[in-house]
Protein backbone atom coordinates (compact mmCIF):
# COMPACT_ATOMS: atom_id res chain seq x y z
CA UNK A 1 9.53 7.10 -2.90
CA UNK A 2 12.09 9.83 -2.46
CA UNK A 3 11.90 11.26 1.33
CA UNK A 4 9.80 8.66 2.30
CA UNK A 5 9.97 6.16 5.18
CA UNK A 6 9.52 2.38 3.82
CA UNK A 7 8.64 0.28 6.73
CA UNK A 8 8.35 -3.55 6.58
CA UNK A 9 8.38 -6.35 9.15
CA UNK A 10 7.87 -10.11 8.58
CA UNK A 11 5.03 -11.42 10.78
CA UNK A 12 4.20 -14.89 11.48
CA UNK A 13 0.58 -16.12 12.14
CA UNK A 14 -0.52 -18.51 14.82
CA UNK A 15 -1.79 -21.87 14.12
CA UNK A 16 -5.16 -20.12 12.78
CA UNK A 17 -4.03 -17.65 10.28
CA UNK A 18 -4.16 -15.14 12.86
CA UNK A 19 -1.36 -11.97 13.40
CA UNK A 20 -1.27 -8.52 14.86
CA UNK A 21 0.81 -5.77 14.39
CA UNK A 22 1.39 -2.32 15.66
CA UNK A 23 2.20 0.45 12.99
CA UNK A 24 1.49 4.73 12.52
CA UNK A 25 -1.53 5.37 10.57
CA UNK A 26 -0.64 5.61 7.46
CA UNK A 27 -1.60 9.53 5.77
CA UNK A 28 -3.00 10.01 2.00
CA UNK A 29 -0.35 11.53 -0.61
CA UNK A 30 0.11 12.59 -4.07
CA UNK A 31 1.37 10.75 -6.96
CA UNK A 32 3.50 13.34 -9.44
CA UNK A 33 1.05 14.91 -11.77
CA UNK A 34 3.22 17.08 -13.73
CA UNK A 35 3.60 14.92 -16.20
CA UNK A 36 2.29 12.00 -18.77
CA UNK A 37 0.32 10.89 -15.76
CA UNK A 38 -0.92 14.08 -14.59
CA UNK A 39 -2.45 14.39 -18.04
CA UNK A 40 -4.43 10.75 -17.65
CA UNK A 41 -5.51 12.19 -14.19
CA UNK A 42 -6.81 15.30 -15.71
CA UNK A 43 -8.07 13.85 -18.84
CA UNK A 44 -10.13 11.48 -16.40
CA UNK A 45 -11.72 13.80 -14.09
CA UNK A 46 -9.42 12.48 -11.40
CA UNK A 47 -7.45 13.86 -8.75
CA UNK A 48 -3.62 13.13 -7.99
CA UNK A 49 -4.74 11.68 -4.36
CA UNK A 50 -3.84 8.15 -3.02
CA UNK A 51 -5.77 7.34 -0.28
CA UNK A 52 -3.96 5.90 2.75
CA UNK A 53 -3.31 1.96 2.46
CA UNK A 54 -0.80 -0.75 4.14
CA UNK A 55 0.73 -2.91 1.05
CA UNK A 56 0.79 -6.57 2.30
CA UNK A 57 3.01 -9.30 0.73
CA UNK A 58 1.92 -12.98 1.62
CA UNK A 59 3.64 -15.81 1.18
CA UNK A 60 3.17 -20.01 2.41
CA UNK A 61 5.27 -22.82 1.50
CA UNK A 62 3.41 -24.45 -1.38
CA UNK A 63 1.31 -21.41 -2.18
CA UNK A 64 1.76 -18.57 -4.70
CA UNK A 65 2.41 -14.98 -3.50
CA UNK A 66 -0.03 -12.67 -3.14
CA UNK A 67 0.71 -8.91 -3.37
CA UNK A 68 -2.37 -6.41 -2.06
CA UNK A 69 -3.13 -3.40 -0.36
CA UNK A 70 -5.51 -2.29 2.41
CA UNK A 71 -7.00 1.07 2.67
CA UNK A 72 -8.11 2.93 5.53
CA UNK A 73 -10.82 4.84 5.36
């Protein structure tokens, strides 16, 4: 995202899947709604708000990838 700080550190879990990680609290935003999209929004009831998340890549040898995200609430 334009004027936006993209953060991202590889972690490493211990020997039982566990990790921990120190980061800012992450703050809501708006996607652009001037456009095409601001049009679904609107035409859905919906606002242009994204609620504050963490996007988490994870990745094993031997397993598949798994993109997500957590909110926070």
């Amino acid at each position: 995202m334009r004027g936006r700080t993209v953060l991202s550190i590889p972690l490493t879990t211990d020997e039982n899947g566990r990790y921990a990680f120190t980061t800012v609290r992450p703050v809501t935003y708006t996607v652009p709604d001037d456009g095409p999209v601001g049009e679904i929004l609107r035409a859905a009831g919906r606002h242009p708000w994204r609620q504050s998340h963490l996007h988490y890549i994870v990745s094993a040898p031997g397993c598949k990838t798994v993109v997500t995200e957590i909110f926070i609430g």
